[in-house]
C-alpha atoms as a PDB file:
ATOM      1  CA  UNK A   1      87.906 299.927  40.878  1.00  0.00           C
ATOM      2  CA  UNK A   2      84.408 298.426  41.099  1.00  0.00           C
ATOM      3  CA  UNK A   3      84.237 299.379  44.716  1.00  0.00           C
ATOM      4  CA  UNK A   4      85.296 302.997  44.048  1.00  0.00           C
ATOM      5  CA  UNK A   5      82.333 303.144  41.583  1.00  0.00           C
ATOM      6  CA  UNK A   6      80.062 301.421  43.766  1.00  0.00           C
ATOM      7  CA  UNK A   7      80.736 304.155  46.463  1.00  0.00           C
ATOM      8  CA  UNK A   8      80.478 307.080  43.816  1.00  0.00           C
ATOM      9  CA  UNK A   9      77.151 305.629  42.857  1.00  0.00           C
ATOM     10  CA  UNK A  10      75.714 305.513  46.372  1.00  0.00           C
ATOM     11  CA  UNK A  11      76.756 308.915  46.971  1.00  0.00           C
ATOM     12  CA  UNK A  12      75.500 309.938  43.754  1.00  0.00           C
ATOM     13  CA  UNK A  13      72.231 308.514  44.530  1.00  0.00           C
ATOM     14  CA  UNK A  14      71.641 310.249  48.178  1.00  0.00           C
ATOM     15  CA  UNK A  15      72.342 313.797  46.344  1.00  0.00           C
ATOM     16  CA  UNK A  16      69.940 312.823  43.849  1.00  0.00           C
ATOM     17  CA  UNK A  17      67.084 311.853  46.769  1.00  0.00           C
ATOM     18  CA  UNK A  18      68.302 315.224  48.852  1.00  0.00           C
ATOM     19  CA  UNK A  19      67.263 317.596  45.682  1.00  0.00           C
ATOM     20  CA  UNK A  20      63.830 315.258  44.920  1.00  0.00           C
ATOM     21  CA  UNK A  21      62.722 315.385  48.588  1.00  0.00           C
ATOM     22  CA  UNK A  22      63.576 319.509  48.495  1.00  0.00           C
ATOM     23  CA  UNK A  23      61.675 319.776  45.394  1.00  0.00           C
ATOM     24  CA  UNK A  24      58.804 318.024  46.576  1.00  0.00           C
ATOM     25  CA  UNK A  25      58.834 320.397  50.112  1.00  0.00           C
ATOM     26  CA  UNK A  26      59.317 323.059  47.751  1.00  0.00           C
ATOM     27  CA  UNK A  27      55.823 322.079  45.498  1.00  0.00           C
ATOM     28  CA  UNK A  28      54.308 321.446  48.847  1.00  0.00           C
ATOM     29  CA  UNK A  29      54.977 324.498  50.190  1.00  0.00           C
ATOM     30  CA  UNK A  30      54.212 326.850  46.878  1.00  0.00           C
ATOM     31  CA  UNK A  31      50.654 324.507  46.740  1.00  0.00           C
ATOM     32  CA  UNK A  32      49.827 324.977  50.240  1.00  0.00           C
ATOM     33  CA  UNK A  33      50.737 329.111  49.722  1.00  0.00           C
ATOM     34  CA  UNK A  34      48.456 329.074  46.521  1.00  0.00           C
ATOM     35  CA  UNK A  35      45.589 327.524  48.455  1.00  0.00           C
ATOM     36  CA  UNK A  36      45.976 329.922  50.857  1.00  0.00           C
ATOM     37  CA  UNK A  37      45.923 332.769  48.612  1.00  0.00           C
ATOM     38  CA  UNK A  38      42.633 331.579  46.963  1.00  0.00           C
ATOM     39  CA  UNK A  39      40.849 330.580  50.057  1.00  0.00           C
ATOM     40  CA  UNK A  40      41.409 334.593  51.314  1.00  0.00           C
ATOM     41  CA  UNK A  41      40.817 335.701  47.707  1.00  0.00           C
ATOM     42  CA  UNK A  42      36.922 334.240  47.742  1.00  0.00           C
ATOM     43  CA  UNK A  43      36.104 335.145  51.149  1.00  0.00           C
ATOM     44  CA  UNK A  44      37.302 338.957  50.342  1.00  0.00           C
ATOM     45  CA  UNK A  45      35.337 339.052  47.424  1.00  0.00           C
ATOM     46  CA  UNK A  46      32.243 337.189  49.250  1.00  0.00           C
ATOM     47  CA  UNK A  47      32.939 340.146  51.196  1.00  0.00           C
ATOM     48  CA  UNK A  48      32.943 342.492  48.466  1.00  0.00           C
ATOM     49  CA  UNK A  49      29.869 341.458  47.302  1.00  0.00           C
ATOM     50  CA  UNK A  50      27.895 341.461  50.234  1.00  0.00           C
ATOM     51  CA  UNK A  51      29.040 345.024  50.386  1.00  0.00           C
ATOM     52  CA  UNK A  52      28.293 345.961  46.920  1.00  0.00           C
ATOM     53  CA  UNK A  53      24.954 344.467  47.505  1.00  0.00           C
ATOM     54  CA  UNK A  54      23.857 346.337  50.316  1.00  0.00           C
ATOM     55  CA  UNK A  55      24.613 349.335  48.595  1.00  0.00           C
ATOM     56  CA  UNK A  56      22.301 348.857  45.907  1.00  0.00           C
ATOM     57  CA  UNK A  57      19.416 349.808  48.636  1.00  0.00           C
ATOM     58  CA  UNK A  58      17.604 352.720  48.028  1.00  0.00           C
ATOM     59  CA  UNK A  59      15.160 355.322  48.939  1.00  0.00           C
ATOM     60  CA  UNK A  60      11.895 353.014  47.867  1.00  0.00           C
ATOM     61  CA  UNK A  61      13.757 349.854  49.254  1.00  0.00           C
ATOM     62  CA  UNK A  62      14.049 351.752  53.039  1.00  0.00           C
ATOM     63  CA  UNK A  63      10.539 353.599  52.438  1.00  0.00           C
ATOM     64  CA  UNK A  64       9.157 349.632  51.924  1.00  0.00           C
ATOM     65  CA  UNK A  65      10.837 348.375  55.305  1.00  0.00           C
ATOM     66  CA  UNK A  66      10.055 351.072  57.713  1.00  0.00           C
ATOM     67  CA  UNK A  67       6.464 351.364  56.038  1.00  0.00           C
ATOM     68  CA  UNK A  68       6.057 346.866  56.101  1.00  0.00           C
ATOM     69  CA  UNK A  69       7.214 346.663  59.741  1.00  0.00           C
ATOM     70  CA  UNK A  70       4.815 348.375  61.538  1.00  0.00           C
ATOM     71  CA  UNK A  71       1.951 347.181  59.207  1.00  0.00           C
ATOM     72  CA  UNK A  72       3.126 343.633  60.090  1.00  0.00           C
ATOM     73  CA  UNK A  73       3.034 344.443  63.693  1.00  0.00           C
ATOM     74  CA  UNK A  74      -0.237 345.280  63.517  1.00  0.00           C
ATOM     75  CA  UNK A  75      -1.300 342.044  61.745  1.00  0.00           C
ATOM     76  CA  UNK A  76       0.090 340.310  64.177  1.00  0.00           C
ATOM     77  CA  UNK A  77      -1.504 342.336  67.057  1.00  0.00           C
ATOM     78  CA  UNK A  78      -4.495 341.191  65.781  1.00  0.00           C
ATOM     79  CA  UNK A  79      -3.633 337.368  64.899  1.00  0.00           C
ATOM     80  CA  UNK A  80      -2.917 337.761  69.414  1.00  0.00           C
ATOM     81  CA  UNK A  81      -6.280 339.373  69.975  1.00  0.00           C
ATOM     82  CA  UNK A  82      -8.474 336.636  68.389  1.00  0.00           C
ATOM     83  CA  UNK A  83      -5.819 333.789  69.615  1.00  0.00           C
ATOM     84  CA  UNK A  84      -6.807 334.683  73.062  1.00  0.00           C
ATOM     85  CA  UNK A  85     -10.407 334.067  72.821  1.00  0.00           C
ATOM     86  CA  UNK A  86     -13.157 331.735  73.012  1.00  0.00           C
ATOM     87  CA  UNK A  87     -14.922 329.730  70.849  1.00  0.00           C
ATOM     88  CA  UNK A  88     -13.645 330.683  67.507  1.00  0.00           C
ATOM     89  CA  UNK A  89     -13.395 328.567  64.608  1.00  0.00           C
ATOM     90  CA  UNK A  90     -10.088 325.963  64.622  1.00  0.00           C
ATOM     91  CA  UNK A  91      -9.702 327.310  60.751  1.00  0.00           C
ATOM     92  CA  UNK A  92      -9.595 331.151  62.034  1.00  0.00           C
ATOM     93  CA  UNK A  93      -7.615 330.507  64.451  1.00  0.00           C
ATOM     94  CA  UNK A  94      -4.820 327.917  62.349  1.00  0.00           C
ATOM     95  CA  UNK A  95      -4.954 331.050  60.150  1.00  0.00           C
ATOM     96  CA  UNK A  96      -3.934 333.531  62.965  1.00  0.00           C
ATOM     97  CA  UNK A  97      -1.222 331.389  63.961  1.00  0.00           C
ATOM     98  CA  UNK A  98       0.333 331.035  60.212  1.00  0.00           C
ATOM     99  CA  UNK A  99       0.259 334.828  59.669  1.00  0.00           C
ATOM    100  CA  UNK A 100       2.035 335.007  63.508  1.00  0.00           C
ATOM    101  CA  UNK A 101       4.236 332.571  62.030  1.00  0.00           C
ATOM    102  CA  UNK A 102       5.130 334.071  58.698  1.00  0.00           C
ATOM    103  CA  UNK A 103       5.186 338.349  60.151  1.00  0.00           C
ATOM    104  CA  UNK A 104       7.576 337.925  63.306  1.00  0.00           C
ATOM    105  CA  UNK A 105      10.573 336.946  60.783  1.00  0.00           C
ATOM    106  CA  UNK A 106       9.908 339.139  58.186  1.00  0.00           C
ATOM    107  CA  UNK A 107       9.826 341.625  60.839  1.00  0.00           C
ATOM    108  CA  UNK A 108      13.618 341.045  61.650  1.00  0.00           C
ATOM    109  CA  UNK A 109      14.604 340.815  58.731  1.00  0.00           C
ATOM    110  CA  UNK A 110      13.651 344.196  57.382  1.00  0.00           C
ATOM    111  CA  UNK A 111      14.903 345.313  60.975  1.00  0.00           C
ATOM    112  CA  UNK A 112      17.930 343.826  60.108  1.00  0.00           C
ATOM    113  CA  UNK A 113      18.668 346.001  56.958  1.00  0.00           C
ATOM    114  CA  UNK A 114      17.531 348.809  58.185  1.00  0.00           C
ATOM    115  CA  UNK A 115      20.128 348.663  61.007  1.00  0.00           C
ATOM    116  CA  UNK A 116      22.716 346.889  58.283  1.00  0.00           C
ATOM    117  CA  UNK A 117      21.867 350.637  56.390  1.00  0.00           C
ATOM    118  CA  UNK A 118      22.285 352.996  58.824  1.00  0.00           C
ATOM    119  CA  UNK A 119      18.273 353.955  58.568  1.00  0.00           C
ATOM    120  CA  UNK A 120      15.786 354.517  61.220  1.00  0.00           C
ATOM    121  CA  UNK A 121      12.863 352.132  62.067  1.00  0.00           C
ATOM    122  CA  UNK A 122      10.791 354.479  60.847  1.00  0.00           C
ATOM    123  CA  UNK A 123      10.781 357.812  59.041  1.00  0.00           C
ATOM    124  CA  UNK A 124      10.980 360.636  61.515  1.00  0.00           C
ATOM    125  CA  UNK A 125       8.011 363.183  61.768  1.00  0.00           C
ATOM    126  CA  UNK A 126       5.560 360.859  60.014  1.00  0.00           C
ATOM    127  CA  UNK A 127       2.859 359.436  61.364  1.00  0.00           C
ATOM    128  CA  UNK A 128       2.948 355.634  60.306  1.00  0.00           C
ATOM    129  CA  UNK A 129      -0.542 354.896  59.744  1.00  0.00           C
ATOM    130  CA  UNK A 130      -0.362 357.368  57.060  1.00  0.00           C
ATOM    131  CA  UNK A 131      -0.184 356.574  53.671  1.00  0.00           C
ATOM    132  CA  UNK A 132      -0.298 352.526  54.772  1.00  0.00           C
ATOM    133  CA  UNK A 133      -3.300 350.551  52.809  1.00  0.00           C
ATOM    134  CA  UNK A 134      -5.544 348.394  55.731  1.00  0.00           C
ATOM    135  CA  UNK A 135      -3.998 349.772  58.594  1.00  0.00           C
ATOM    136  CA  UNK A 136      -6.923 349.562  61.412  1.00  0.00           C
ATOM    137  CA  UNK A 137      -7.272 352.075  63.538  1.00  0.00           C
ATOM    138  CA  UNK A 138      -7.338 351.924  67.500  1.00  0.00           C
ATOM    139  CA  UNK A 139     -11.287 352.553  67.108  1.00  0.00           C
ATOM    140  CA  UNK A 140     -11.460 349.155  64.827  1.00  0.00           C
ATOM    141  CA  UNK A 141      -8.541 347.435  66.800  1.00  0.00           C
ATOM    142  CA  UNK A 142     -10.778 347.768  70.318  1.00  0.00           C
ATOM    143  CA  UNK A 143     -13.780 346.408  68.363  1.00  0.00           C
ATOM    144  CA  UNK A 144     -12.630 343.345  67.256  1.00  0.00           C
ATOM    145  CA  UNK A 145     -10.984 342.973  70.989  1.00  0.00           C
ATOM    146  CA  UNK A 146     -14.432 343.460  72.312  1.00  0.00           C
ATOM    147  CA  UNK A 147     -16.202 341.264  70.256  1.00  0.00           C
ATOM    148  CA  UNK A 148     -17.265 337.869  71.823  1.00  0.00           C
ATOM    149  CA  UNK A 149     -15.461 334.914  69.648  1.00  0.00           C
ATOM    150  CA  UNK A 150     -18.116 333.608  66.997  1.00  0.00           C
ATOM    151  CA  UNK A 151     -18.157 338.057  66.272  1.00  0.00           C
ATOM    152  CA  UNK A 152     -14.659 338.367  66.450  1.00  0.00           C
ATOM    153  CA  UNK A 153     -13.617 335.786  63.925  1.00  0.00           C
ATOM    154  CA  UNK A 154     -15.679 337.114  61.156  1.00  0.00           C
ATOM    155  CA  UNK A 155     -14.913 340.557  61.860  1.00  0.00           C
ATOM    156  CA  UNK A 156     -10.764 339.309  62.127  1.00  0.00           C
ATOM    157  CA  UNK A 157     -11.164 337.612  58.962  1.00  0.00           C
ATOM    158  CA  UNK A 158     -12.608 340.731  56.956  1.00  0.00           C
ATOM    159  CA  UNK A 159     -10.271 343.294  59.306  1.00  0.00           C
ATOM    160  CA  UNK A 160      -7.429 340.866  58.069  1.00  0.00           C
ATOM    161  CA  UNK A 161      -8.462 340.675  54.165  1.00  0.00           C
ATOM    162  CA  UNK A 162      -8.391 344.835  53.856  1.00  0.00           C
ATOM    163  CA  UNK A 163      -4.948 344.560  56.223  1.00  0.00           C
ATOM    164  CA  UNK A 164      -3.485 341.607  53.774  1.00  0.00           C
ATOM    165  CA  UNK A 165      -4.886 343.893  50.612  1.00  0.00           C
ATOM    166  CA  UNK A 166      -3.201 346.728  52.247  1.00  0.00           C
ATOM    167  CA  UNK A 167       0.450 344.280  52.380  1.00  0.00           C
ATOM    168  CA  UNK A 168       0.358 343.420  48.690  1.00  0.00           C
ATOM    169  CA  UNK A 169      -0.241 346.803  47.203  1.00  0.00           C
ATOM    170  CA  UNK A 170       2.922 347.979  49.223  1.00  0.00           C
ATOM    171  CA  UNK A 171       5.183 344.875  48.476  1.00  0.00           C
ATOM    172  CA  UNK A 172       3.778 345.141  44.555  1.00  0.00           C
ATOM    173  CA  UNK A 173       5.272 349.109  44.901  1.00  0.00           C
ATOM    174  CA  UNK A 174       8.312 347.719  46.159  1.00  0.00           C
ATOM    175  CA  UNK A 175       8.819 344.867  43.301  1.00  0.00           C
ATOM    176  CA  UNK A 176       8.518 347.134  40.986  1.00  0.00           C
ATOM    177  CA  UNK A 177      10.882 349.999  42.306  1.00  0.00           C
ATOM    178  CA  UNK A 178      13.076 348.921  44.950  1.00  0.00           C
ATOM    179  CA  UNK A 179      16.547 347.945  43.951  1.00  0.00           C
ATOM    180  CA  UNK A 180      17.645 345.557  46.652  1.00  0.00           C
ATOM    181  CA  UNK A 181      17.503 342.076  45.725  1.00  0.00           C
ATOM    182  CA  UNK A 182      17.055 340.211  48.853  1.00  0.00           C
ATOM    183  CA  UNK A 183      14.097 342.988  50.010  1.00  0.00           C
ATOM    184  CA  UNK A 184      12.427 342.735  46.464  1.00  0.00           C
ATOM    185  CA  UNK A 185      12.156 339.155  46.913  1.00  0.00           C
ATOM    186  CA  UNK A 186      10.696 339.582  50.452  1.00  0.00           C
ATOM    187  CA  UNK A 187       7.983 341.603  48.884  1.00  0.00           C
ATOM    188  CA  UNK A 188       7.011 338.641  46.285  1.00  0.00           C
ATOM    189  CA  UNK A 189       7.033 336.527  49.081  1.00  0.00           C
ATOM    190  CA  UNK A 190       4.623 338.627  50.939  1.00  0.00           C
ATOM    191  CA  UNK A 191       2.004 339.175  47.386  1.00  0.00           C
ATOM    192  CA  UNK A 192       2.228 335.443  46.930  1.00  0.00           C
ATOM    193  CA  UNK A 193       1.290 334.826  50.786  1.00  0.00           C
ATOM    194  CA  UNK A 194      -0.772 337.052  51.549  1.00  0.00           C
ATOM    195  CA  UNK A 195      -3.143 336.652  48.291  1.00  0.00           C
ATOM    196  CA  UNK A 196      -3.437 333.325  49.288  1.00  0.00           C
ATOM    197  CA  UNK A 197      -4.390 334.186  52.991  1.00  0.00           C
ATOM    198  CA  UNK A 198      -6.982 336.222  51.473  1.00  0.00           C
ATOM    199  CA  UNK A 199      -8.379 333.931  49.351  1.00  0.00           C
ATOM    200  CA  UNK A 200      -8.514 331.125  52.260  1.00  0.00           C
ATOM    201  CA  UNK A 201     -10.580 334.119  54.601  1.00  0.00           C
ATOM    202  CA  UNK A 202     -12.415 334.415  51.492  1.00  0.00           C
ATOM    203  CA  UNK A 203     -13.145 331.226  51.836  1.00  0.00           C
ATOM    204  CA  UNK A 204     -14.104 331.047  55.064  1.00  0.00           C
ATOM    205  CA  UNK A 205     -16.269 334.040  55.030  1.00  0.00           C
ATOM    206  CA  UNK A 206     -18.627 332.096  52.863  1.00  0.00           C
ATOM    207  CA  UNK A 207     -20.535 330.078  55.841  1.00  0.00           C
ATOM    208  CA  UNK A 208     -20.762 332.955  58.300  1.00  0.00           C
END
């Protein structure tokens, strides 16, 4: 009799580990699926969001970009120009080198969303230098390329301060009525930059 039990008991016992090692592959399973689930649920609204966000863009946000990028080109054209000559000052010339620095990737970025929004580089039938405060023109840009260094670094530095006051008044236009997040805070970036640049060729102005 006590053997008969014993048996039932054993058997009793491997049904009862069966169903807890089911349930467990079972809870496994349904966590593992849930995981899943979330982990595609945040990356497709991630996705969403990027996509909501780059809608948002608007007319003033792609009139700032195409307008900023050739502007910037043109600072940097003439950061190049003073970088390749001669006995200028080490200040105008560390100067040169952080607007280089700062222009080339705010130049791909704005690139970037123009592509990202299915816009042009630049508006058709308009000439660029229109309507764009401190652009230089190729009269000014061959003067301060044939200007010997100690000439050309005061003449880059107030070329650069009209160019720079040029910069902010755009990227002040675009803070207050572009819609884009990410290109509105591009244009801050740029006012609180650039009005420092100017004040440091301000700065330096004062000697020559």
């Amino acid at each position: 009799m006590n053997r008969k039990k014993l048996v039932m008991t054993a058997a009793a016992a491997a049904v009862l580990l069966g169903l807890s090692a089911c349930t467990s592959d079972e809870t496994d399973t349904a966590s593992e699926t849930t995981t899943a689930v979330e982990t595609t649920a945040t990356s497709g609204s991630s996705t969403t969001e990027q996509a909501e966000e780059s809608a948002q863009h608007s007319e003033a946000d792609v009139m700032f970009a195409q307008m900023m990028i050739p502007h910037h080109e043109q600072a940097i054209e003439m950061s190049d120009i003073i970088l390749s000559k001669d006995d200028v000052p080490a200040d105008v010339t560390s100067l040169a080198e952080e607007i280089k620095a700062a222009q080339g990737p705010e130049i791909q970025q704005l690139t970037d969303w123009l592509d990202q929004w299915g816009e042009p580089t630049q508006p058709e039938d308009m000439d660029m230098d229109m309507g764009m405060e401190g652009m230089l023109s190729d009269e000014e840009l061959q003067q301060l390329s044939d200007a010997p260094g100690p000439e050309a670094a005061e003449l880059f530095l107030n070329q650069m301060i009209a160019h720079h006051e040029g910069a902010v008044a755009m990227a002040e236009d675009q803070v207050e009525n572009g819609t884009y997040p990410p290109a509105v805070d591009v244009a801050q970036t740029i006012i609180d930059t650039q009005q420092q640049e100017i004040d440091t060729m301000r700065q330096l102005l004062d000697p020559m």
